[in-house]
C-alpha atoms as a PDB file:
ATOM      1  CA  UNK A   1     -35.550  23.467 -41.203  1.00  0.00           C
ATOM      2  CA  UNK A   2     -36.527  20.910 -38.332  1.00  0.00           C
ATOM      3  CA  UNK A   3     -34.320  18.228 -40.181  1.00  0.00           C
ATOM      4  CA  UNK A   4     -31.534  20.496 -41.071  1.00  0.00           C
ATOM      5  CA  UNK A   5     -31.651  21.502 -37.357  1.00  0.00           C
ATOM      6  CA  UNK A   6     -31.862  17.410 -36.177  1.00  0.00           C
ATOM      7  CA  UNK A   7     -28.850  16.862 -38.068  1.00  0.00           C
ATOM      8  CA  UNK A   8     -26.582  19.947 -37.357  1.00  0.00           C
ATOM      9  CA  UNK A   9     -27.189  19.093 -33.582  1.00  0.00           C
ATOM     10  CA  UNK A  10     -25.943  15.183 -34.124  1.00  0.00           C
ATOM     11  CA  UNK A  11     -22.624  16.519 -35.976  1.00  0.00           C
ATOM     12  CA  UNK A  12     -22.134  18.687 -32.950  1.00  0.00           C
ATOM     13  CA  UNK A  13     -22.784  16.763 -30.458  1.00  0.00           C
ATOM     14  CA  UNK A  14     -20.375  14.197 -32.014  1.00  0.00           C
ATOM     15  CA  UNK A  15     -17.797  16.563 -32.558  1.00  0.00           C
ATOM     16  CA  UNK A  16     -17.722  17.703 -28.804  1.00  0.00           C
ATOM     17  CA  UNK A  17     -18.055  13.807 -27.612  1.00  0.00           C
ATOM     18  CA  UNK A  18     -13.994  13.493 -27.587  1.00  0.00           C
ATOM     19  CA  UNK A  19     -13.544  16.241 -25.625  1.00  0.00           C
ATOM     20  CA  UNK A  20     -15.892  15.257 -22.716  1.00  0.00           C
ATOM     21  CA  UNK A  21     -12.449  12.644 -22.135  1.00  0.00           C
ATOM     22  CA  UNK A  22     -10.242  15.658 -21.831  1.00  0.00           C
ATOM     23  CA  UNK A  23      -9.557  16.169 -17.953  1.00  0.00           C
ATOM     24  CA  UNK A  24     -10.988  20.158 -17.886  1.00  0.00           C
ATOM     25  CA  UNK A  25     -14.066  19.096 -19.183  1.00  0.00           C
ATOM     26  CA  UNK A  26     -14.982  17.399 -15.752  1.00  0.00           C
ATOM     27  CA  UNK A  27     -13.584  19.928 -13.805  1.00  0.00           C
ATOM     28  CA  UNK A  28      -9.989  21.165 -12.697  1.00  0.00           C
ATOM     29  CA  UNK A  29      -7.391  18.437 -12.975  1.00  0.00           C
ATOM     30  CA  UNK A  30      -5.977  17.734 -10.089  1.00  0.00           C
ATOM     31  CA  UNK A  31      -2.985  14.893  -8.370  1.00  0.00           C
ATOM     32  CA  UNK A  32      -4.762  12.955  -6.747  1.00  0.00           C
ATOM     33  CA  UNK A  33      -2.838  10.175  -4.679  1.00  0.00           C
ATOM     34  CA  UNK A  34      -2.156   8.346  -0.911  1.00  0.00           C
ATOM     35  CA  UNK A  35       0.468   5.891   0.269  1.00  0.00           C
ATOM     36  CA  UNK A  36      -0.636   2.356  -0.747  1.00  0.00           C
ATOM     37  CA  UNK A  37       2.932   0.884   0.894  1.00  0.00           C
ATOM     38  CA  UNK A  38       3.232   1.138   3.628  1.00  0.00           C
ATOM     39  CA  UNK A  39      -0.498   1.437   3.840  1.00  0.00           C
ATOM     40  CA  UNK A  40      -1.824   4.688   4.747  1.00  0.00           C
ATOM     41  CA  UNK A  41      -5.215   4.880   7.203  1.00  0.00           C
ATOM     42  CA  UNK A  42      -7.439   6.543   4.306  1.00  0.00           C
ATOM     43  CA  UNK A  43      -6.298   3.574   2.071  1.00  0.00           C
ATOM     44  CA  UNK A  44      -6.265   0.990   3.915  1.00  0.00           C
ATOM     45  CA  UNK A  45     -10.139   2.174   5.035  1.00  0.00           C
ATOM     46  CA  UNK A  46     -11.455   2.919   1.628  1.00  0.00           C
ATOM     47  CA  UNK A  47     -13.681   0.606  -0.612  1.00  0.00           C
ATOM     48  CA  UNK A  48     -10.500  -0.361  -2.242  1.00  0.00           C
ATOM     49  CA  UNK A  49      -8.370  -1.468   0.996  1.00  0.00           C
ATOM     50  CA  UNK A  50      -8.681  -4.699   2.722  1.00  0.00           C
ATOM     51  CA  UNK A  51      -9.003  -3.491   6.155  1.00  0.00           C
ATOM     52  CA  UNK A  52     -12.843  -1.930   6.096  1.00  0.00           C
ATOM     53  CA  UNK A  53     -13.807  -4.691   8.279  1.00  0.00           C
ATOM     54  CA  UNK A  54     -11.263  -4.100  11.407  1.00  0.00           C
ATOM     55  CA  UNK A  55     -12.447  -1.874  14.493  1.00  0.00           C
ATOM     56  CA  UNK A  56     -10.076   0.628  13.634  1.00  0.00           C
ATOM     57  CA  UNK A  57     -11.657   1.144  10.166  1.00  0.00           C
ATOM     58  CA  UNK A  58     -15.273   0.729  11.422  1.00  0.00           C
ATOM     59  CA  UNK A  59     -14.772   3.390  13.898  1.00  0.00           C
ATOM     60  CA  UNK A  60     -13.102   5.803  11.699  1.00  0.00           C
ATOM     61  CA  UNK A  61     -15.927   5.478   9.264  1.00  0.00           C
ATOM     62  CA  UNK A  62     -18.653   5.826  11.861  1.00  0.00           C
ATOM     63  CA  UNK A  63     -16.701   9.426  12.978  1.00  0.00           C
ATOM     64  CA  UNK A  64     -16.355  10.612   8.980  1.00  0.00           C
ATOM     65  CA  UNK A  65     -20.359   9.910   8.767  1.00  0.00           C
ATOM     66  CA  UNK A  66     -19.455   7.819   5.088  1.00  0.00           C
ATOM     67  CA  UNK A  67     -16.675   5.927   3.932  1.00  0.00           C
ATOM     68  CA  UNK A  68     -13.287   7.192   2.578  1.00  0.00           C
ATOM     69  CA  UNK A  69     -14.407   6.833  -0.897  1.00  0.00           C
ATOM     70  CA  UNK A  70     -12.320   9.400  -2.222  1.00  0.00           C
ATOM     71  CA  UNK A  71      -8.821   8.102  -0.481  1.00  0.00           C
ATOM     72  CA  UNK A  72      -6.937   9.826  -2.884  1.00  0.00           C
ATOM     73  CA  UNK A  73      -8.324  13.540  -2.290  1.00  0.00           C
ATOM     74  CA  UNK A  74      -6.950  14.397   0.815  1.00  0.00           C
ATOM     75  CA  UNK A  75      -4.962  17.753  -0.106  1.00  0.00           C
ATOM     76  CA  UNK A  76      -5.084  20.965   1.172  1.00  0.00           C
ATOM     77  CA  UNK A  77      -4.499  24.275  -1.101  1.00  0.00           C
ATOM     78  CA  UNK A  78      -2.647  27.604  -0.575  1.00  0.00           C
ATOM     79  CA  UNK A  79      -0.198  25.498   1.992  1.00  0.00           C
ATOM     80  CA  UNK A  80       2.878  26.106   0.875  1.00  0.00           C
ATOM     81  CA  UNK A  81       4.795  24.737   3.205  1.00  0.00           C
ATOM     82  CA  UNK A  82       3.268  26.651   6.099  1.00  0.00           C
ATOM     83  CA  UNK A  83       2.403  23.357   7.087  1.00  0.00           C
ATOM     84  CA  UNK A  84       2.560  23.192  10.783  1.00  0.00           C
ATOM     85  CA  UNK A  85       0.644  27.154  10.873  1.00  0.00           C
ATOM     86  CA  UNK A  86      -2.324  25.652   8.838  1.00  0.00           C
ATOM     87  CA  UNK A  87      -2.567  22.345   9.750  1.00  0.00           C
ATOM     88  CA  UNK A  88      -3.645  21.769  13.803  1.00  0.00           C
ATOM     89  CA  UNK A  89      -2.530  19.626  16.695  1.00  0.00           C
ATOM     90  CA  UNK A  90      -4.691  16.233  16.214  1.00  0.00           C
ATOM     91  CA  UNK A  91      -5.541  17.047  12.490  1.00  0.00           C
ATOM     92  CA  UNK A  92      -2.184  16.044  11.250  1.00  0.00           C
ATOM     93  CA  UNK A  93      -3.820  12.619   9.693  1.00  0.00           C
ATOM     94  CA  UNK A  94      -7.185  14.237   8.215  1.00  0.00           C
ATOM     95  CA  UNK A  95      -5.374  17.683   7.035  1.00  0.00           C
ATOM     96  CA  UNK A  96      -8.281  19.354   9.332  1.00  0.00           C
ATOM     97  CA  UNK A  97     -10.786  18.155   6.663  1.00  0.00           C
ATOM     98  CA  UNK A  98     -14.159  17.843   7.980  1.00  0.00           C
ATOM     99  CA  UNK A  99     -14.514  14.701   5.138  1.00  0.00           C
ATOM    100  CA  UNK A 100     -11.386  12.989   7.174  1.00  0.00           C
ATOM    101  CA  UNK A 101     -11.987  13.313  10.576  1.00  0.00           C
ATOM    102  CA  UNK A 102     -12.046   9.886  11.098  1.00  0.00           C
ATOM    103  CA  UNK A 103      -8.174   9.577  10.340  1.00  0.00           C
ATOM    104  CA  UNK A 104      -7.641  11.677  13.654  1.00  0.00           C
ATOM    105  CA  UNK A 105      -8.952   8.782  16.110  1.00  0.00           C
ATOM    106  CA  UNK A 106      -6.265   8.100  18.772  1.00  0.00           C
ATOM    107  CA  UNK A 107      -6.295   4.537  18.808  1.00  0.00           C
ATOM    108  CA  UNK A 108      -3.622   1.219  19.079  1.00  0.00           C
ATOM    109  CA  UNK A 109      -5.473  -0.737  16.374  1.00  0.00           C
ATOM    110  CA  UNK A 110      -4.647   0.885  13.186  1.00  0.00           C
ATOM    111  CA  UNK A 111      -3.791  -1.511  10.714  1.00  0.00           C
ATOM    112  CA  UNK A 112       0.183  -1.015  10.619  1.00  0.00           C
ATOM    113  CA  UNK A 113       2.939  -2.180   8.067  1.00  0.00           C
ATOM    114  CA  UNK A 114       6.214  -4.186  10.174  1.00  0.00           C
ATOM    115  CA  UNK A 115       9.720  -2.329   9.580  1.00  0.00           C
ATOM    116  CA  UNK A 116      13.070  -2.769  10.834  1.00  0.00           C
ATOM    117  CA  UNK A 117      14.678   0.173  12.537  1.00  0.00           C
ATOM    118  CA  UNK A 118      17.205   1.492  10.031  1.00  0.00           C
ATOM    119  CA  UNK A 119      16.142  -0.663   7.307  1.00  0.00           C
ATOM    120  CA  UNK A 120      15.399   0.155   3.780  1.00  0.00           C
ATOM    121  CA  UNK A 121      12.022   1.368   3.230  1.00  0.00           C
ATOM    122  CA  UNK A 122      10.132   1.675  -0.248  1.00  0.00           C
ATOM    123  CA  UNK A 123       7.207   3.807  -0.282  1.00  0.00           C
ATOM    124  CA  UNK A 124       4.540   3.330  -2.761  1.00  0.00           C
ATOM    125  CA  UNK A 125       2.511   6.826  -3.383  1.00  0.00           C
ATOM    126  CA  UNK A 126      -0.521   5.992  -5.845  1.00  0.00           C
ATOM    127  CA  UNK A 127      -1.284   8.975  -8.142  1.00  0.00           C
ATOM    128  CA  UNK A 128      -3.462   9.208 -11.031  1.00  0.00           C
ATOM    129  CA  UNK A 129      -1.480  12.070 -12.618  1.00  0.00           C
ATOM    130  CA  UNK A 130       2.003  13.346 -12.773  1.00  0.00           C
ATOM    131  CA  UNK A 131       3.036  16.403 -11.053  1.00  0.00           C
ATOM    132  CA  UNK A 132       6.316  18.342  -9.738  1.00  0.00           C
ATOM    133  CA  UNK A 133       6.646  18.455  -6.197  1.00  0.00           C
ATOM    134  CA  UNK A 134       8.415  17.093  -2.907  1.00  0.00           C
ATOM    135  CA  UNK A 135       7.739  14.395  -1.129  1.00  0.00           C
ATOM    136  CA  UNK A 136       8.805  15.275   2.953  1.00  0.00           C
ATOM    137  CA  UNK A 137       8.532  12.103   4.920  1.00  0.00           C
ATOM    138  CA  UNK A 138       8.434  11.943   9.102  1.00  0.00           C
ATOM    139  CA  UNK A 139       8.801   9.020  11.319  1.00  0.00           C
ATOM    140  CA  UNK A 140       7.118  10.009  15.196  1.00  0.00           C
ATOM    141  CA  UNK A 141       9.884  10.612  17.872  1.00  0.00           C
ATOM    142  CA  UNK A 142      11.007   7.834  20.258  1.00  0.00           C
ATOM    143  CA  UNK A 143       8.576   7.649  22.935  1.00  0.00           C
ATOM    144  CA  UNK A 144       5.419   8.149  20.409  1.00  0.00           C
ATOM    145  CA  UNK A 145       2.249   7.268  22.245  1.00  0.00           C
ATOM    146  CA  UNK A 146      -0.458   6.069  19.604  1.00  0.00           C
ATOM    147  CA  UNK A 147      -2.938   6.568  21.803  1.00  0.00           C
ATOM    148  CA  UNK A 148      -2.971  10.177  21.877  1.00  0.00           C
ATOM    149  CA  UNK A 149      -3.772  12.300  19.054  1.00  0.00           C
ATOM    150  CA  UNK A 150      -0.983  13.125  16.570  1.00  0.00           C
ATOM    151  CA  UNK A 151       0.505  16.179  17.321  1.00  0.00           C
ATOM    152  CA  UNK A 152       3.313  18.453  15.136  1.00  0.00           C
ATOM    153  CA  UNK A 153       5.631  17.944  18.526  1.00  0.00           C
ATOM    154  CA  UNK A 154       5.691  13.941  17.949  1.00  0.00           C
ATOM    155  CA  UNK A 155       7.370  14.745  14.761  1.00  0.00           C
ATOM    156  CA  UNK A 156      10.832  15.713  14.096  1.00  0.00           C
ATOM    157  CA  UNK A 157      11.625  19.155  13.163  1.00  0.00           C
ATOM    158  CA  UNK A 158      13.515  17.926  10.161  1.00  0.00           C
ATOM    159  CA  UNK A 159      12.084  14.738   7.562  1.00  0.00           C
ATOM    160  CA  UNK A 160      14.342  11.754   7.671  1.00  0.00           C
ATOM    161  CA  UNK A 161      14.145  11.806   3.669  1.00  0.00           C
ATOM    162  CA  UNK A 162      13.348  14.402   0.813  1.00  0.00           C
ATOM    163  CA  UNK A 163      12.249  13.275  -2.578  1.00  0.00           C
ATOM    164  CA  UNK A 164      12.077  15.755  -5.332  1.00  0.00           C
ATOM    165  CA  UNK A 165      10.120  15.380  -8.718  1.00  0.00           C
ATOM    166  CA  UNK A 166       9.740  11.446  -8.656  1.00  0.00           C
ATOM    167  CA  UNK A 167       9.109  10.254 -11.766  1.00  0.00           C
ATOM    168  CA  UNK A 168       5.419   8.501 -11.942  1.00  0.00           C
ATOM    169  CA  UNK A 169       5.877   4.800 -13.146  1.00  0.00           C
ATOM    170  CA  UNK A 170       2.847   2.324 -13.624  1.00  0.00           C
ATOM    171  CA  UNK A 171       0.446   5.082 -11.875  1.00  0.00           C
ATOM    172  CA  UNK A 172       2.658   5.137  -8.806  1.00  0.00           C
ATOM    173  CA  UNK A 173       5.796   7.133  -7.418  1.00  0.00           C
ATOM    174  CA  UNK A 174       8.299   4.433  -5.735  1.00  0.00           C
ATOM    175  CA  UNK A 175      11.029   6.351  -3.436  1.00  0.00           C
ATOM    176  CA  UNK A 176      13.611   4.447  -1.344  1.00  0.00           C
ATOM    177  CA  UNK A 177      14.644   5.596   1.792  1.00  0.00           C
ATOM    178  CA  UNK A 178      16.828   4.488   5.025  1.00  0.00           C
ATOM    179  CA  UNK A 179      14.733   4.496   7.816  1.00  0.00           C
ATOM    180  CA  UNK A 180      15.891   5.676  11.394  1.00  0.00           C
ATOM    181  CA  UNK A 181      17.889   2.973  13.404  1.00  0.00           C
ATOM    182  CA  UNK A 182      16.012   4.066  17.151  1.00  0.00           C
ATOM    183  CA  UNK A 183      12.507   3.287  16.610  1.00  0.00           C
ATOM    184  CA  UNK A 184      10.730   0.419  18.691  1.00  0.00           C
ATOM    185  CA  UNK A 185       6.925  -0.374  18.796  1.00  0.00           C
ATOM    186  CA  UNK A 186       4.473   1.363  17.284  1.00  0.00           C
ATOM    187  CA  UNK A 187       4.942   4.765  15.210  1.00  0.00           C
ATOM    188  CA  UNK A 188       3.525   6.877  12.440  1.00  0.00           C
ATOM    189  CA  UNK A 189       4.785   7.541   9.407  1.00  0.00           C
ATOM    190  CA  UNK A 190       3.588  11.176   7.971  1.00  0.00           C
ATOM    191  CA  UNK A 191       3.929  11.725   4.469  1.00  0.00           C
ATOM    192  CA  UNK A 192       3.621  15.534   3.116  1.00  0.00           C
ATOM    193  CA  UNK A 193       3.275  16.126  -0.918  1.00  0.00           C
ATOM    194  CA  UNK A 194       4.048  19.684  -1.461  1.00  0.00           C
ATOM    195  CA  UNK A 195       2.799  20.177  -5.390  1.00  0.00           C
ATOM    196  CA  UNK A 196       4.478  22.519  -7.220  1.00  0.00           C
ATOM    197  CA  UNK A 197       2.467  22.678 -10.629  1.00  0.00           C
ATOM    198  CA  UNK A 198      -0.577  22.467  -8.008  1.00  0.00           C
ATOM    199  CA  UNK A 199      -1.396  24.547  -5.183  1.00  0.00           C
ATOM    200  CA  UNK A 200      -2.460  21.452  -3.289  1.00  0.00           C
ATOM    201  CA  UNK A 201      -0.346  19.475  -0.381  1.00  0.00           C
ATOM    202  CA  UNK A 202      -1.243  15.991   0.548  1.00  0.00           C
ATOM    203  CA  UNK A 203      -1.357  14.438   4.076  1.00  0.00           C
ATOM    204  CA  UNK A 204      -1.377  11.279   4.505  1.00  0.00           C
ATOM    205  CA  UNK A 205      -0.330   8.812   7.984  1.00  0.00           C
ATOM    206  CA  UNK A 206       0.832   5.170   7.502  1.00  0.00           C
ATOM    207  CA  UNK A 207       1.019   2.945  10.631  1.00  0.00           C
ATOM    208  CA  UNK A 208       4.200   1.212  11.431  1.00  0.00           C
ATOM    209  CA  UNK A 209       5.286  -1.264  13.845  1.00  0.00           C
ATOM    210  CA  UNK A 210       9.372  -2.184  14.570  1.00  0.00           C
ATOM    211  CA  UNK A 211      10.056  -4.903  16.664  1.00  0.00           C
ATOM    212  CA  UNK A 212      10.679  -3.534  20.292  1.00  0.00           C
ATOM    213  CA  UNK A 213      14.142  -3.796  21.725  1.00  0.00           C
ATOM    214  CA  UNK A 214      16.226  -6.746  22.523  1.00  0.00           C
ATOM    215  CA  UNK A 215      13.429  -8.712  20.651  1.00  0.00           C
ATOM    216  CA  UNK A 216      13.904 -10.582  17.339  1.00  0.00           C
ATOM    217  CA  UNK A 217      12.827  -8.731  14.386  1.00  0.00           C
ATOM    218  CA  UNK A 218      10.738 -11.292  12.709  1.00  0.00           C
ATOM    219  CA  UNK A 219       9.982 -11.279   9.217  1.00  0.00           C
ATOM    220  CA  UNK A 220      11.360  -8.786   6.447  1.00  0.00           C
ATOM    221  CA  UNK A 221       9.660  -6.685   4.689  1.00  0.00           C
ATOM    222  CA  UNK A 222       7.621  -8.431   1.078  1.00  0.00           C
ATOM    223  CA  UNK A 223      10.062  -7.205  -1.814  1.00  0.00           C
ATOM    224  CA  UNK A 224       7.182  -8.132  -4.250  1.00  0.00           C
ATOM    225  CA  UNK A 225       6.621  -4.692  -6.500  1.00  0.00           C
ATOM    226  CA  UNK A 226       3.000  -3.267  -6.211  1.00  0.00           C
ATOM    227  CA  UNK A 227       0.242  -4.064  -9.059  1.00  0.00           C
ATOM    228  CA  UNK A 228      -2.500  -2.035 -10.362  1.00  0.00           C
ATOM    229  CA  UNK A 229      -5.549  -2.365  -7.915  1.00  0.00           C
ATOM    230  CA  UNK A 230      -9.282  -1.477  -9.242  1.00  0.00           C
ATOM    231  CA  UNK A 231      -9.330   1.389  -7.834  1.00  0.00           C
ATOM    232  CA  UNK A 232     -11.630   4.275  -9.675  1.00  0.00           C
ATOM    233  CA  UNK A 233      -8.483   6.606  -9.861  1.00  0.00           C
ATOM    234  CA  UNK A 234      -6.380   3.718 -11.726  1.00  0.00           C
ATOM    235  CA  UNK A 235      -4.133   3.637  -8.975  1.00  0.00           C
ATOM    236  CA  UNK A 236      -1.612   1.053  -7.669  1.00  0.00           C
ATOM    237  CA  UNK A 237      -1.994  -0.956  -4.539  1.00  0.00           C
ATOM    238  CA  UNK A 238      -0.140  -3.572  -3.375  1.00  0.00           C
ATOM    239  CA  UNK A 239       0.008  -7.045  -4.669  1.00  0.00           C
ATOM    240  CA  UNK A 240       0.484  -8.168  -1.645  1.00  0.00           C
ATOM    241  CA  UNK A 241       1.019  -6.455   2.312  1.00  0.00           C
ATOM    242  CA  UNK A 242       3.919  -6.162   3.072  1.00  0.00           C
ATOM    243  CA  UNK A 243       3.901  -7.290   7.051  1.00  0.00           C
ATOM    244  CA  UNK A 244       0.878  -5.979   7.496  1.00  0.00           C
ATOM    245  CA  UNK A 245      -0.354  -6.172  11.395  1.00  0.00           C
ATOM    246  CA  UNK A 246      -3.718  -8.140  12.016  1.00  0.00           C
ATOM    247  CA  UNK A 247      -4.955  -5.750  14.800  1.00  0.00           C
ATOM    248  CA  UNK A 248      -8.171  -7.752  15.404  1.00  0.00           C
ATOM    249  CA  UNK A 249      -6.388 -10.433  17.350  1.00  0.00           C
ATOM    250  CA  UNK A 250      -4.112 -10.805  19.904  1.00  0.00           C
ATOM    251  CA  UNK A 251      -1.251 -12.882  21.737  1.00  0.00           C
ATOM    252  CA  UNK A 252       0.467 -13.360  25.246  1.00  0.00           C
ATOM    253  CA  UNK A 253       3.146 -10.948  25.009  1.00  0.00           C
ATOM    254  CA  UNK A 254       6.834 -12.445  24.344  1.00  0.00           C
ATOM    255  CA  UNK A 255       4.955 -15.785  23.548  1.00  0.00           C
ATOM    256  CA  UNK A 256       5.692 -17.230  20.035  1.00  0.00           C
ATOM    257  CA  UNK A 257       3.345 -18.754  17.908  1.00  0.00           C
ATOM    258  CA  UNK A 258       3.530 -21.338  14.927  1.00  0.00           C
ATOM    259  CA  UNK A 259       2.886 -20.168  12.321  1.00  0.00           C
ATOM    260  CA  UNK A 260      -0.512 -20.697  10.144  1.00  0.00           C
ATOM    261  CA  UNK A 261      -1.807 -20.400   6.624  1.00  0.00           C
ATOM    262  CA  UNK A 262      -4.065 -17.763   6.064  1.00  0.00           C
ATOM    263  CA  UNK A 263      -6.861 -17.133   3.384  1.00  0.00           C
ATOM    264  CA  UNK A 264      -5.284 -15.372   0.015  1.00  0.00           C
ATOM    265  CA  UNK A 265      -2.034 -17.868   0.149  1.00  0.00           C
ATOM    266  CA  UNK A 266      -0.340 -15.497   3.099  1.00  0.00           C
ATOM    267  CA  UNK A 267       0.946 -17.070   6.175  1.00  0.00           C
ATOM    268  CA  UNK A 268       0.306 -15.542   9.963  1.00  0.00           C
ATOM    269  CA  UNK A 269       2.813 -15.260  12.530  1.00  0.00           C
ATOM    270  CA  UNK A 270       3.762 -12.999  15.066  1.00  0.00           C
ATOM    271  CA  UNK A 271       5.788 -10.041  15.747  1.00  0.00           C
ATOM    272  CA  UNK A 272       8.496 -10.179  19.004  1.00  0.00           C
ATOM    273  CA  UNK A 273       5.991  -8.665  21.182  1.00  0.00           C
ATOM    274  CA  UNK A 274       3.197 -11.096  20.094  1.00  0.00           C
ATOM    275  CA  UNK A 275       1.325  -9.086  17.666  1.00  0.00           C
ATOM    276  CA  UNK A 276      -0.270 -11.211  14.802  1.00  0.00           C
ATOM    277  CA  UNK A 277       1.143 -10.256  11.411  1.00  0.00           C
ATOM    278  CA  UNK A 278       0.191 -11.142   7.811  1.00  0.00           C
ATOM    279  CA  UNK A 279       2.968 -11.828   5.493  1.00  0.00           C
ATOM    280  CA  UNK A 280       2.992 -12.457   2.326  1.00  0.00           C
ATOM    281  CA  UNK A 281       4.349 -15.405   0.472  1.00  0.00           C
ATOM    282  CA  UNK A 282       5.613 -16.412  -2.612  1.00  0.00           C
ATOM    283  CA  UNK A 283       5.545 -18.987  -4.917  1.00  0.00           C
ATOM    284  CA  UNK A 284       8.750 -21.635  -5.275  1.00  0.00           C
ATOM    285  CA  UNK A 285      10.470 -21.980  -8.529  1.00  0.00           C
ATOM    286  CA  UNK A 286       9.665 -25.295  -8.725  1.00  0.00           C
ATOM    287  CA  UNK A 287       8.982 -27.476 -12.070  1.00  0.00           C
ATOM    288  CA  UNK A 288       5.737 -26.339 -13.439  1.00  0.00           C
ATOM    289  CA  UNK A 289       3.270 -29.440 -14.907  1.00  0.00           C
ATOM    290  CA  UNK A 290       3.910 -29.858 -18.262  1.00  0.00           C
ATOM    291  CA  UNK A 291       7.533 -30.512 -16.996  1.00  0.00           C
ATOM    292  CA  UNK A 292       6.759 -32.976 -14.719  1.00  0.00           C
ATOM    293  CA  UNK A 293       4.735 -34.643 -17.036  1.00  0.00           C
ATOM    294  CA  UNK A 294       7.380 -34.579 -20.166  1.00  0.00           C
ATOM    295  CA  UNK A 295       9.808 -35.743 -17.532  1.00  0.00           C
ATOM    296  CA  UNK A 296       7.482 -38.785 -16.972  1.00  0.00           C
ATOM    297  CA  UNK A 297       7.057 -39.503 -20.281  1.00  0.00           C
ATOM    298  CA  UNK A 298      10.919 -39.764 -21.116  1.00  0.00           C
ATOM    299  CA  UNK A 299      11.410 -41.822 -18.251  1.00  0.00           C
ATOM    300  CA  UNK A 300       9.068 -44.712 -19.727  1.00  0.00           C
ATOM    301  CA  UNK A 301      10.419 -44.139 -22.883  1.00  0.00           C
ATOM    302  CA  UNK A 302      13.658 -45.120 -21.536  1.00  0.00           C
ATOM    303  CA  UNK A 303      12.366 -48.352 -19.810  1.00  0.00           C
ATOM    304  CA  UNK A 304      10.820 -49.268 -22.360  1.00  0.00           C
ATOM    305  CA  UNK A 305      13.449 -49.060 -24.778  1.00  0.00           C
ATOM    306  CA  UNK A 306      15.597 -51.354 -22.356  1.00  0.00           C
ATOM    307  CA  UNK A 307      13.386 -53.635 -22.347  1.00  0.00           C
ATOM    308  CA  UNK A 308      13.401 -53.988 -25.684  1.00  0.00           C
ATOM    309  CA  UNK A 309      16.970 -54.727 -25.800  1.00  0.00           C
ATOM    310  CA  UNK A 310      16.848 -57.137 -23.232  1.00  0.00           C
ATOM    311  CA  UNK A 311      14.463 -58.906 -24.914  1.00  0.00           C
ATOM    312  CA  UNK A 312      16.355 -59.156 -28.325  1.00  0.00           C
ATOM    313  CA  UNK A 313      19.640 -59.993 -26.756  1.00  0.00           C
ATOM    314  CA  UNK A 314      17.422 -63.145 -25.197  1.00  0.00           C
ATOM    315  CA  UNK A 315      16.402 -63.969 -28.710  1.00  0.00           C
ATOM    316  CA  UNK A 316      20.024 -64.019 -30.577  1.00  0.00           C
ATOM    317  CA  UNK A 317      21.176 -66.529 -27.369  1.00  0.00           C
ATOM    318  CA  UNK A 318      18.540 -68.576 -28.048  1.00  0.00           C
END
């Protein structure tokens, strides 16, 4: 009976291995996603963003007590659109979630993404799994001061785009918008994702910076389409920033700099106001080796072929 027993167990427990995979076996399946582009604060802080190391970041972690390891959990359920009734004054950026607090910190040195006022913007949501819902997005009012905490008042009553049921591509929703045409300095982009197969809204704020007025506008935006990052939900991030604003160091205000190469082949320069940027480059289209090298080889091919005729034609006159 002990062997009979031994061996029943086995075939069960190798029937029941596939369905371990299935997403209700580790719990309730869920969206889970944050802006990637332009880089949200829980991203951009999170094991799998490039700005851990920057004050901002460091500071925010210290308040949450642990790091934003779960950047793409920060929903709220039983919302429905009562947003500004459930959410508080100076949560806006954490949803009021204890885990997030850090989000909340009032401060000038977020790390930001570069717009132009009225441009086109593309935002990049990352989302491990595809649900119905709306995407609301709000740009702060003129006037915005960063370093006060983010308030439902700073916002506009209505969003300056509404994207319904985006379809999930590549483990990211892409949405174009045009962005407002009376924005200077710095400002926050807040992105609500009302679910509708879920009863779960996302908050998320991405730092922007537009050039301030009567001041060049400096670099666009990267066009370069966002790659798959490493991320434990399989979730896109950005091949490269697009603008993104150093806020570790600093400039004379109005005072240009040259521009430098930076480590991961992006080069530094600076915004009208004399804020550092990162943006990223791209390769020319320029012959690749094997080209080069094929041209080379025709080339003495060719001279040496002349001089073969020469030398013949010297021979007959002889």
């Amino acid at each position: 009976m002990s062997r009979m027993t031994a061996r029943l167990s086995v075939r069960v427990a190798a029937a029941a291995a596939p369905l371990l995979l299935l997403p209700w076996a580790a719990g309730p399946a869920q969206a889970h996603g944050a802006p990637t582009d332009p880089v949200s604060r829980v991203y951009a802080c999170s094991p799998e963003g490039d700005a851990t190391g920057t004050a901002a970041c460091r500071a925010a972690i210290t308040a949450n007590g642990a790091p934003f390891t779960a950047w793409d959990n920060l929903r709220v359920a039983g919302v429905a659109g009562r947003d500004r009734e459930v959410i508080p004054d100076g949560r806006l950026c954490s949803g009021n979630l204890p885990a997030y607090r850090g989000l909340d910190l009032a401060r000038r040195d977020w790390p930001a993404t570069r717009l132009s006022p009225g441009g086109r913007l593309t935002l990049t949501y990352a989302s491990t799994i595809a649900h119905t819902g709306t995407f609301r997005l709000y740009l702060t009012k003129p006037g915005y001061d960063p370093s006060k905490p983010l308030t439902w008042s700073d916002l506009p009553e209505r969003p300056f785009a509404e994207v319904k049921d985006p379809p999930l591509r590549g483990g990211a929703y892409r949405m174009n918008a045009t962005l407002p045409a009376d924005r200077t300095g710095r400002q926050v982009l807040y992105t609500i994702w009302q679910n509708t197969s879920t009863p779960d809204t996302y908050y998320s704020c991405s730092d922007v910076v537009f050039p301030e007025r009567g001041k060049a506008a400096g670099a666009k935006r990267s066009s370069e389409p966002a790659a798959s990052a490493p991320a434990r939900a399989s979730a896109p991030a950005p091949a490269s920033p697009s603008a993104r604003v150093s806020p570790e160091q600093s400039a004379p205000a109005g005072s240009p700099a040259p521009a430098a190469r930076g480590s991961g082949g992006r080069t530094e320069s600076t915004t009208a106001d004399g804020t550092p940027v990162a943006e990223a480059t791209h390769g020319g289209s320029g012959p690749s080796a094997p080209l080069l090298a094929g041209g080379a080889s025709a080339v003495l091919l060719l001279t040496g072929g002349a001089a073969l005729v020469l030398r013949l034609r010297r021979a007959r006159g002889r």
